[in-house]
Each structure stands twice: as structure tokens, then as C-alpha cells.
N, C-alpha and C. Protein backbone atom coordinates (compact mmCIF):
# COMPACT_ATOMS: atom_id res chain seq x y z
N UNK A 1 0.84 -1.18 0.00
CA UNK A 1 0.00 0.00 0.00
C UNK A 1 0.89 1.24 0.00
N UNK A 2 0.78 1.91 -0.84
CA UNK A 2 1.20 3.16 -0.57
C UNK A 2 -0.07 4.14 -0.29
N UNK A 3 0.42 4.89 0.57
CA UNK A 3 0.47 6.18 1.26
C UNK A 3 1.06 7.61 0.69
N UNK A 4 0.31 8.82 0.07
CA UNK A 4 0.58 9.60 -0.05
C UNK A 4 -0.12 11.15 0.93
N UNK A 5 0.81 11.98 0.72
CA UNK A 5 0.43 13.42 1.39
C UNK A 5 0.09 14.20 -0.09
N UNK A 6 -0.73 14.98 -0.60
CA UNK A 6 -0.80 16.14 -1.29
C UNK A 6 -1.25 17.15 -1.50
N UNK A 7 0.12 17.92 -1.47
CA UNK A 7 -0.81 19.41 -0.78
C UNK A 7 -0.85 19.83 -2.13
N UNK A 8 -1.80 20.61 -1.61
CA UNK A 8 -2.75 21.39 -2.81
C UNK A 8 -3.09 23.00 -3.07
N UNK A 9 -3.07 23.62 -3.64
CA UNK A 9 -3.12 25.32 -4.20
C UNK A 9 -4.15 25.34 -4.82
N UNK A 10 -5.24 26.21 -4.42
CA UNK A 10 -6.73 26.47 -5.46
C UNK A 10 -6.82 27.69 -4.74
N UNK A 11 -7.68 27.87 -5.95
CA UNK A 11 -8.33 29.29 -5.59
C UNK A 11 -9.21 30.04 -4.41
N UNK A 12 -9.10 30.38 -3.70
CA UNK A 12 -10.02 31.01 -2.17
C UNK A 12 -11.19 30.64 -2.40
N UNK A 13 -12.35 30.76 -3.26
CA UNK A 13 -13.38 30.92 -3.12
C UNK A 13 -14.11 29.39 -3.89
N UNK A 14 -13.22 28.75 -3.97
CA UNK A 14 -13.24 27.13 -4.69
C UNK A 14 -12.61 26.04 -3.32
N UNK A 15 -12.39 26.47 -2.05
CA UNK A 15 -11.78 25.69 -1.34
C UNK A 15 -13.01 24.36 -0.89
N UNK A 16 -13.97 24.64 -0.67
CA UNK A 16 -15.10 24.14 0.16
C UNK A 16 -15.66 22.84 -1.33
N UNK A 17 -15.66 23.08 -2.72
CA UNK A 17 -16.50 22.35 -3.60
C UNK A 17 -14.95 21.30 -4.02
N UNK A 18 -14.06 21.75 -4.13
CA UNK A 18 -12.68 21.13 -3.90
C UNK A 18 -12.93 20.01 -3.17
N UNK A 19 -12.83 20.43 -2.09
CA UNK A 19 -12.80 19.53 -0.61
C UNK A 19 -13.46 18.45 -1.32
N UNK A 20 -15.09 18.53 -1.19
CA UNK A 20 -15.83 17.48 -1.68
C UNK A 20 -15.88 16.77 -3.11
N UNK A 21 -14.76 17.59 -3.97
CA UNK A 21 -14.93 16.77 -4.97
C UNK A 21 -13.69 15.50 -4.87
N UNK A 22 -12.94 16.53 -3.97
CA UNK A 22 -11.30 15.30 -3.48
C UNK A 22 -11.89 13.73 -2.78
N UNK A 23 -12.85 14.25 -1.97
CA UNK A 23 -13.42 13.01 -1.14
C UNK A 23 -14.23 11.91 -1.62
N UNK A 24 -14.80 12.54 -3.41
CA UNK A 24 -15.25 11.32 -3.84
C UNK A 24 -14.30 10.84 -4.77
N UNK A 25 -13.09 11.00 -4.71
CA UNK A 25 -12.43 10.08 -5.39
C UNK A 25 -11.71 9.17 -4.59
N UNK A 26 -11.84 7.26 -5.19
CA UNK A 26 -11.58 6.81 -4.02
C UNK A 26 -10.06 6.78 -2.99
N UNK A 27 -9.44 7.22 -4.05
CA UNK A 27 -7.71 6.70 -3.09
C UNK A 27 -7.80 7.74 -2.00
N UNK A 28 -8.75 8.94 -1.93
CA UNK A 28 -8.66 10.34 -1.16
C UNK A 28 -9.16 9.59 0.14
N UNK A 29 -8.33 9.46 1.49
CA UNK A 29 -9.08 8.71 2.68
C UNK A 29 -9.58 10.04 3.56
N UNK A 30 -8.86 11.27 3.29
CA UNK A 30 -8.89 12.01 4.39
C UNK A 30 -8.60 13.40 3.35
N UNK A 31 -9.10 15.18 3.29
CA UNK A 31 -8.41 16.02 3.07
C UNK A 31 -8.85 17.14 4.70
N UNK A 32 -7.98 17.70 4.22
CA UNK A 32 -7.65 18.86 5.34
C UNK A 32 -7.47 20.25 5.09
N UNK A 33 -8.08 21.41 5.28
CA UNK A 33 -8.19 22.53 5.31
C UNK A 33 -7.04 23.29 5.89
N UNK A 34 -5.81 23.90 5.23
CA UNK A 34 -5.01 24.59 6.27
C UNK A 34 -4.68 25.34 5.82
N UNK A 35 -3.31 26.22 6.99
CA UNK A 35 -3.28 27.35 6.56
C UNK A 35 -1.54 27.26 6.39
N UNK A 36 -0.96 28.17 5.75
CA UNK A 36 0.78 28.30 4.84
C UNK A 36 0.29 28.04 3.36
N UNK A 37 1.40 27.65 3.21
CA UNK A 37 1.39 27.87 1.77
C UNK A 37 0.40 27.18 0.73
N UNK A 38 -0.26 26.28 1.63
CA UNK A 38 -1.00 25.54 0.64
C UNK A 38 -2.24 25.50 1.28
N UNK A 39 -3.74 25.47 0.04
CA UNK A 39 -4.74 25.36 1.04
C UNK A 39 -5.61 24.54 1.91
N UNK A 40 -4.88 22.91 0.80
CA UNK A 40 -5.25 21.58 1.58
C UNK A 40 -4.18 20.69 1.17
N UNK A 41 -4.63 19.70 2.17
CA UNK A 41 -3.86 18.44 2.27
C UNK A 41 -4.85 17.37 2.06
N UNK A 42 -4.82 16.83 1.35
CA UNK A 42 -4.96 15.36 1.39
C UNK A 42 -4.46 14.11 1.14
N UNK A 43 -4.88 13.19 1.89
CA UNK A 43 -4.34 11.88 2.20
C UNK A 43 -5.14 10.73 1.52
N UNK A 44 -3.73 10.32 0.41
CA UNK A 44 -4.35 9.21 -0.65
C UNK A 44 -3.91 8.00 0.08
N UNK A 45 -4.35 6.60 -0.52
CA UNK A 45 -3.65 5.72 -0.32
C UNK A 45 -4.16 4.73 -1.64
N UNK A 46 -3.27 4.10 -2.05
CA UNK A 46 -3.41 3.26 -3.36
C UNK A 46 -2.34 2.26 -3.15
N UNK A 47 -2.52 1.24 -4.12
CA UNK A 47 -1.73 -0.06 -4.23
C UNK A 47 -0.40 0.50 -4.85
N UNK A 48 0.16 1.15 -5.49
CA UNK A 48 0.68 1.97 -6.01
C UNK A 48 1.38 3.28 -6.23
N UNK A 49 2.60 3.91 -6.80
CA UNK A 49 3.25 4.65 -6.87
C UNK A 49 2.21 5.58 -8.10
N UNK A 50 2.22 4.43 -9.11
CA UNK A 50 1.58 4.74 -10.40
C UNK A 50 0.24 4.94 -10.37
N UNK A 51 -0.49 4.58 -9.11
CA UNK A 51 -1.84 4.94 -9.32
C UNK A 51 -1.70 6.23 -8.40
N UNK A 52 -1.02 6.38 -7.52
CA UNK A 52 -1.26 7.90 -7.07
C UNK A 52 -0.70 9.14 -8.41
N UNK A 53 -0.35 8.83 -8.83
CA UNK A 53 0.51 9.46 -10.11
C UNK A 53 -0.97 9.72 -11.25
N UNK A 54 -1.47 8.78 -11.06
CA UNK A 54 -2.57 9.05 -11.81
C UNK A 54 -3.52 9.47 -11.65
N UNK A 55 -3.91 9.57 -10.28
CA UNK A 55 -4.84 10.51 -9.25
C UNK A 55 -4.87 11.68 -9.52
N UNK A 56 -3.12 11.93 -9.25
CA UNK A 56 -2.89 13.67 -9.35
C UNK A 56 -3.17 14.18 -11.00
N UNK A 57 -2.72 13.70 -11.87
CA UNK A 57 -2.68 14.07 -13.14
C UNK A 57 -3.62 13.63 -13.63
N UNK A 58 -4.47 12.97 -13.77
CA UNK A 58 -5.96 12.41 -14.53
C UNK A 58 -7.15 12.89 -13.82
N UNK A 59 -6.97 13.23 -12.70
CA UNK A 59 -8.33 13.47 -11.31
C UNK A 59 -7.77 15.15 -11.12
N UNK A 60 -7.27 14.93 -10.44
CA UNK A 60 -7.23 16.37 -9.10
C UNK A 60 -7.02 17.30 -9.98
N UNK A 61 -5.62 17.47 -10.72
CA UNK A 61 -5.50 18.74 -11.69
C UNK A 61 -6.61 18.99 -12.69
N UNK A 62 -7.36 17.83 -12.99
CA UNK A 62 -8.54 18.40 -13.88
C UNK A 62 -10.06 19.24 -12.97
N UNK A 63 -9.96 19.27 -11.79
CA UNK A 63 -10.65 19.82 -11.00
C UNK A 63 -10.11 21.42 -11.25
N UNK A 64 -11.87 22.06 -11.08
CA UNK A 64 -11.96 23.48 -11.56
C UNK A 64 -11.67 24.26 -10.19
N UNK A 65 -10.18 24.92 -10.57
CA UNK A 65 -10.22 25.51 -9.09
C UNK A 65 -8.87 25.20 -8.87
N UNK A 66 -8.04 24.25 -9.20
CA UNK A 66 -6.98 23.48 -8.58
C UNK A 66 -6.07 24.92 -9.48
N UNK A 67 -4.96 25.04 -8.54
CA UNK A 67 -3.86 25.98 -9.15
C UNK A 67 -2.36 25.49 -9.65
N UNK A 68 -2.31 24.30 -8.49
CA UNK A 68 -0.46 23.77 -7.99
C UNK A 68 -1.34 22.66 -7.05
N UNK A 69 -0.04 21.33 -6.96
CA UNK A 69 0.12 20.44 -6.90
C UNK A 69 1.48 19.98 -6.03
N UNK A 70 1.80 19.23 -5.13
CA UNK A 70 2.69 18.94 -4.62
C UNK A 70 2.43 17.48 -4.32
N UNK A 71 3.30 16.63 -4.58
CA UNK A 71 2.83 15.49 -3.92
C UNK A 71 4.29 14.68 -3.28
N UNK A 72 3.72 14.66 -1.80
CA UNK A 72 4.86 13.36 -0.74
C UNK A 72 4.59 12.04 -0.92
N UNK A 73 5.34 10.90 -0.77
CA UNK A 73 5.02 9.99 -0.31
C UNK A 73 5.73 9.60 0.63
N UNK A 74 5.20 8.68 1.54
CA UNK A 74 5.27 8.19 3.13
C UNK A 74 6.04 6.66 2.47
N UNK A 75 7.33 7.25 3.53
CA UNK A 75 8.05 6.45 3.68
C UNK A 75 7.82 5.24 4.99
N UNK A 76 7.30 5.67 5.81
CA UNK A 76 6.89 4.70 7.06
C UNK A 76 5.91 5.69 8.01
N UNK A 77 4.96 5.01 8.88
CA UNK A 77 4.08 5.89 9.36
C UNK A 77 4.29 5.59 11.03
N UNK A 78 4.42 6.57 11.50
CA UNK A 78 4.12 6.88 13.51
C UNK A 78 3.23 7.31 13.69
N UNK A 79 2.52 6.32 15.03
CA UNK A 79 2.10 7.52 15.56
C UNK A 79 1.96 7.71 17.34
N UNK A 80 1.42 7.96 18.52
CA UNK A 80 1.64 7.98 19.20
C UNK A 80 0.94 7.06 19.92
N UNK A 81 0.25 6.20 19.12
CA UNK A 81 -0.19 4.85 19.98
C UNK A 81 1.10 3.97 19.77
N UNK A 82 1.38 4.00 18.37
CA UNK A 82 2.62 3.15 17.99
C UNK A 82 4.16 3.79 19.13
N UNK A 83 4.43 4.61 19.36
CA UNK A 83 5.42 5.18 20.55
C UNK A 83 5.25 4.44 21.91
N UNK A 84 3.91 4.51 22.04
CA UNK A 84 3.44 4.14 23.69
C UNK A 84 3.52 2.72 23.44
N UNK A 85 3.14 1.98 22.34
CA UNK A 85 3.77 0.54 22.77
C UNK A 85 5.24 0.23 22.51
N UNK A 86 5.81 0.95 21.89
CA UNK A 86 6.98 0.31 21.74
C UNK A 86 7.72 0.45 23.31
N UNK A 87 7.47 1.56 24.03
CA UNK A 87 7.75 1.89 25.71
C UNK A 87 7.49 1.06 26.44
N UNK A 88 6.14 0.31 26.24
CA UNK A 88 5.79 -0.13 27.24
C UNK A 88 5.65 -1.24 27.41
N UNK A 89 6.80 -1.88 25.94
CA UNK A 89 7.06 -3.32 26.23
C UNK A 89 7.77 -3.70 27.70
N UNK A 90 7.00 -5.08 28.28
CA UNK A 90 7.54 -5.85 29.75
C UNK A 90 7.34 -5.20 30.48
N UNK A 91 6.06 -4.24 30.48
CA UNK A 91 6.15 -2.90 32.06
C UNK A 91 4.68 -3.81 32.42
N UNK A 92 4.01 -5.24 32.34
CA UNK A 92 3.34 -5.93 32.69
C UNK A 92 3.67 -6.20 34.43
């Protein structure tokens, strides 16, 4: 499974029909509203390098509104349930 981050640049007054058009596509599990340089984030996940590749360039950039494009991928994931057990191995 891959796991991607991609932040996203649209226009101010396109942020809200964005959002919901990101969420019906399926690799989109999660987007996010923020604030710096970009105006969302969302979180793909696909079997694939090549299908997130195709997300961004066949899906998202053809969305009315989209400006810029950035896309991460996740190299390994933490989080702070995963911290608290690795601590609290043998404290039985």
C-alpha cells in the first residue's frame, strides 16, 4: 500500500467544492483545510506509486479551481499509539 500526502493550491473561493470533490475520489481517505502555503492536504492511499501518479494528473488537476500540486510519499508511518507501545514493552 502506498500512502501519499498532497498538498494542494486552489483558488479562495473554490476551497469548500474542492474539498468534496477530493473526497469522492476513491484513493482520497482524508483532506484537510489549512493554513501556509497551501490550502489543503490530502491523504491518498493506493496499491501503487503509479496509481497515485494518476490521481494527481488524470483526477485532481482536472478539478476546476486546482492551481499547484505537490505530492509526498510516506516512507513509514508513527504515531503515538505506535510510541506508547513500543515503551511499554515488559512494564506488565
Amino acid at each position: 500500500m502506498t500512502t501519499a500526502i498532497i498538498l494542494i493550491k486552489c483558488t479562495s473561493m473554490k476551497i469548500e467544492a474542492i474539498s468534496q470533490a477530493l473526497l469522492e475520489l476513491t484513493p482520497i481517505q482524508q483532506v484537510y483545510s489549512v493554513a501556509g502555503s497551501y490550502d489543503l492536504v490530502a491523504i491518498a492511499e493506493a496499491g501503487s506509486n503509479e496509481q497515485i501518479a494518476q490521481l494527481v494528473t488524470a483526477n485532481i488537476h482536472k478539478l476546476h479551481g486546482i492551481q499547484d500540486t505537490d505530492t509526498m510519499f510516506a516512507f513509514a508511518s508513527h504515531s503515538q499509539k505506535d510510541m506508547e507501545s513500543m515503551f511499554d514493552m515488559g512494564n506488565d
